[in-house]
Protein backbone atom coordinates (compact mmCIF):
# COMPACT_ATOMS: atom_id res chain seq x y z
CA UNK A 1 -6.88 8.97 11.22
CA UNK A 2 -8.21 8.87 7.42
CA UNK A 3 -6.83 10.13 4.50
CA UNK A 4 -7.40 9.81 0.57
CA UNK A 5 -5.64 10.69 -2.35
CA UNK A 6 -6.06 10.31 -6.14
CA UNK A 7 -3.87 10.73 -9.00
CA UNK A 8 -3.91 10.46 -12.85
CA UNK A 9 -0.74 8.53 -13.59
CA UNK A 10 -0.09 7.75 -17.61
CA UNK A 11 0.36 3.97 -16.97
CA UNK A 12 -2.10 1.21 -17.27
CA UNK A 13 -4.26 0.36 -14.40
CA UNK A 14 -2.60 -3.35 -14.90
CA UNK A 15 1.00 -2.31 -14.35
CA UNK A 16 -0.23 -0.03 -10.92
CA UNK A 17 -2.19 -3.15 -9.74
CA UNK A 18 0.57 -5.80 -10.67
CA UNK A 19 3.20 -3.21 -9.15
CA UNK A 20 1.00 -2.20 -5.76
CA UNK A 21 -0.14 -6.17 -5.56
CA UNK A 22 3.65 -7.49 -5.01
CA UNK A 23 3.97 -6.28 -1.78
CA UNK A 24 7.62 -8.51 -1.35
CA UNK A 25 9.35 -5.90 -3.55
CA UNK A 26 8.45 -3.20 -1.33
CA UNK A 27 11.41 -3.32 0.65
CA UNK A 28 13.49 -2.27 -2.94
CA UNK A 29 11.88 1.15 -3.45
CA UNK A 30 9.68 2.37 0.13
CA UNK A 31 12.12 3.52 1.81
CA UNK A 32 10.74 2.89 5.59
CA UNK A 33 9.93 -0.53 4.52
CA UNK A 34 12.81 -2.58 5.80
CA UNK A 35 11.80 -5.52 5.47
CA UNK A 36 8.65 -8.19 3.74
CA UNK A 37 7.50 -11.59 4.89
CA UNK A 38 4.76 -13.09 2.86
CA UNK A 39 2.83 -16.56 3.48
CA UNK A 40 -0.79 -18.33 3.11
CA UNK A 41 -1.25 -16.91 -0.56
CA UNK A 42 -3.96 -18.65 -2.26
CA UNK A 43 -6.45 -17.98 -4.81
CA UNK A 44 -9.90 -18.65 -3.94
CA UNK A 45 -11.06 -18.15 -7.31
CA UNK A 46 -9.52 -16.64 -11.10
CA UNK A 47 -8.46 -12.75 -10.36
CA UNK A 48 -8.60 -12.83 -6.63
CA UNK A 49 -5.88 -13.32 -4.85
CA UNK A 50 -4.87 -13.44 -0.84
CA UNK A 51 -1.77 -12.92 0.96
CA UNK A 52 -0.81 -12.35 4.39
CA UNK A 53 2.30 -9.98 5.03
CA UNK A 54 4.28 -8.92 7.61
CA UNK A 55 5.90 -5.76 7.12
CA UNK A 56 8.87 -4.63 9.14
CA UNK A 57 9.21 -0.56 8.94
CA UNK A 58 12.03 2.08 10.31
CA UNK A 59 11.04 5.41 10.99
CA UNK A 60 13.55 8.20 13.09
CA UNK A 61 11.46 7.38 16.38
CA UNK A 62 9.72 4.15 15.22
CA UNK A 63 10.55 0.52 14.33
CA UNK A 64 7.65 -1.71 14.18
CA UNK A 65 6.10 -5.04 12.73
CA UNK A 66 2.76 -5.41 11.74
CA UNK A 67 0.79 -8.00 9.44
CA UNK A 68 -1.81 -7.48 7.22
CA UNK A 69 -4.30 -9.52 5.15
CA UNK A 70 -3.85 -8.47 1.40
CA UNK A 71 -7.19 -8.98 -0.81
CA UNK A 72 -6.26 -8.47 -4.66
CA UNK A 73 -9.10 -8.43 -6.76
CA UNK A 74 -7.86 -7.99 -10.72
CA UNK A 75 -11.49 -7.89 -12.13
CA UNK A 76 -12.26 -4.91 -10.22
CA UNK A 77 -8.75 -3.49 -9.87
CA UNK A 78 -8.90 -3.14 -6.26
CA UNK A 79 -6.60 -4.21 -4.13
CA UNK A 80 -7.80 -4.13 -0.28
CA UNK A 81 -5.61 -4.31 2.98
CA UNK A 82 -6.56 -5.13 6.70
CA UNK A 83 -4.73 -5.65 9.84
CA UNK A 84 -4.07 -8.65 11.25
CA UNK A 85 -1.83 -7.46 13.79
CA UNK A 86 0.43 -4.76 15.15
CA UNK A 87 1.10 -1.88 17.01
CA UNK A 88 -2.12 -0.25 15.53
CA UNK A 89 -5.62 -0.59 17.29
CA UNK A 90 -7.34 -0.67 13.47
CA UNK A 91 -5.49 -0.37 10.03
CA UNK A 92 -7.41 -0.68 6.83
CA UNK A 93 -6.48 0.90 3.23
CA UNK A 94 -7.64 0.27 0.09
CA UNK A 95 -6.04 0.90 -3.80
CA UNK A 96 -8.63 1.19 -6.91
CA UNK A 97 -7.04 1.69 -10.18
CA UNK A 98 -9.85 2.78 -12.79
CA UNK A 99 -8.55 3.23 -16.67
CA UNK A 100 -8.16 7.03 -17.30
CA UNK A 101 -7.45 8.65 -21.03
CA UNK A 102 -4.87 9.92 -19.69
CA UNK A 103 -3.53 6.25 -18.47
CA UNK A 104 -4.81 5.29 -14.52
CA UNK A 105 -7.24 7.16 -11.74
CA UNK A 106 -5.48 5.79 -8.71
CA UNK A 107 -7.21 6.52 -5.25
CA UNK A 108 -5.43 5.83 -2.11
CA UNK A 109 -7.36 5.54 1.06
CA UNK A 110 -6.01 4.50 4.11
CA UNK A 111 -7.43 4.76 8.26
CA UNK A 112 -5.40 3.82 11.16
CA UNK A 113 -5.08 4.13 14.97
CA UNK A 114 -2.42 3.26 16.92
CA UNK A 115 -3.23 1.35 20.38
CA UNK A 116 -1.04 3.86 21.78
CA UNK A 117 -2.76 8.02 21.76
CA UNK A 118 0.71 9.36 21.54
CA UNK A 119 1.88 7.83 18.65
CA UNK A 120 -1.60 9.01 16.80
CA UNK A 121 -0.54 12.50 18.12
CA UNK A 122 3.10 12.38 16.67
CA UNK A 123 2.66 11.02 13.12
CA UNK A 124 -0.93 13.96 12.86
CA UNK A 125 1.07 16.40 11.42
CA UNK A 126 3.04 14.49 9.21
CA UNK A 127 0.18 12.31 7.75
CA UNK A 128 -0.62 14.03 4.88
CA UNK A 129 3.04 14.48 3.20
CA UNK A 130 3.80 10.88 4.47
CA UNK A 131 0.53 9.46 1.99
CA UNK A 132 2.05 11.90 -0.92
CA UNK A 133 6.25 10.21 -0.14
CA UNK A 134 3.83 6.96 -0.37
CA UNK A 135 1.86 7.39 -3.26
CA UNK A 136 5.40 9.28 -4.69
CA UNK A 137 7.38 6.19 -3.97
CA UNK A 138 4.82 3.60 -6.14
CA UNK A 139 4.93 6.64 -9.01
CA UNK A 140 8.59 6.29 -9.46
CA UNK A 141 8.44 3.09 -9.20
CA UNK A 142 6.12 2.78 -11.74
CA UNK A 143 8.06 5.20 -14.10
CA UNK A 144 11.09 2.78 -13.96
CA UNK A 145 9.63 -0.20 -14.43
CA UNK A 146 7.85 1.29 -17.73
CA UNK A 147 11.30 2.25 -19.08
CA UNK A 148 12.58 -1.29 -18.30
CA UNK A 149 9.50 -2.85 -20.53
């Protein structure tokens, strides 16, 4: 499954990266994220960063771990995810935050497949609103965090 999604959000393509890149506050404002473990961070050079994360998440029919490899590159705001393991078969999704007059283009893309059909076949329909709760979740995030500066 692959979806993408772009919006024009009147912030600075700094605060989205700073505030998509800290994956450990997750927990505090995506709702299905229930929990964040983060180790091996290291910076392999200036403005890239690398973290691996395991997220714990709580759906209605679904409670799951799965780890990812977190790539944060500042110089090109992009900020780049891959499995490294989990209940998914592939998992890959990517954030690009590109200055906009109007404040930030940010373009979510994300591709997944579950090792198990039925699971693809369950979360089909509700794919597309679930990447809009997403990207809503980061915008009101955002929103608060500019009132708090």
């Amino acid at each position: 499954m692959r979806h993408a999604l772009t919006r024009i959000l009147p912030y600075s393509p700094g605060l989205l990266f700073e505030l998509v890149g800290d994956v450990e506050q997750y927990p505090q404002f995506v709702p299905w994220v229930t929990g964040m473990r983060v180790w091996n961070r290291r910076e392999p050079e200036p403005g890239l960063s690398l973290l691996d994360a395991e997220a714990t998440v709580a759906f209605t029919f679904l409670r799951e771990k799965f780890a990812t490899r977190v790539r944060r590159d500042a110089a090109a705001g992009v900020i780049e995810v891959n499995l490294l393991y989990g209940p998914f078969r592939r998992l890959w999704n990517r954030w690009r935050f590109v200055e906009h007059p109007e404040g930030c283009e940010v373009t979510f893309e994300i591709e997944f497949e579950f090792k198990v059909p039925m699971l693809d076949r369950m979360l089909a329909s509700n794919f597309d609103p679930a990447v809009a709760k997403l990207m809503k979740c980061f915008e009101d995030r955002a929103a608060a965090l500019s009132k708090l500066a």
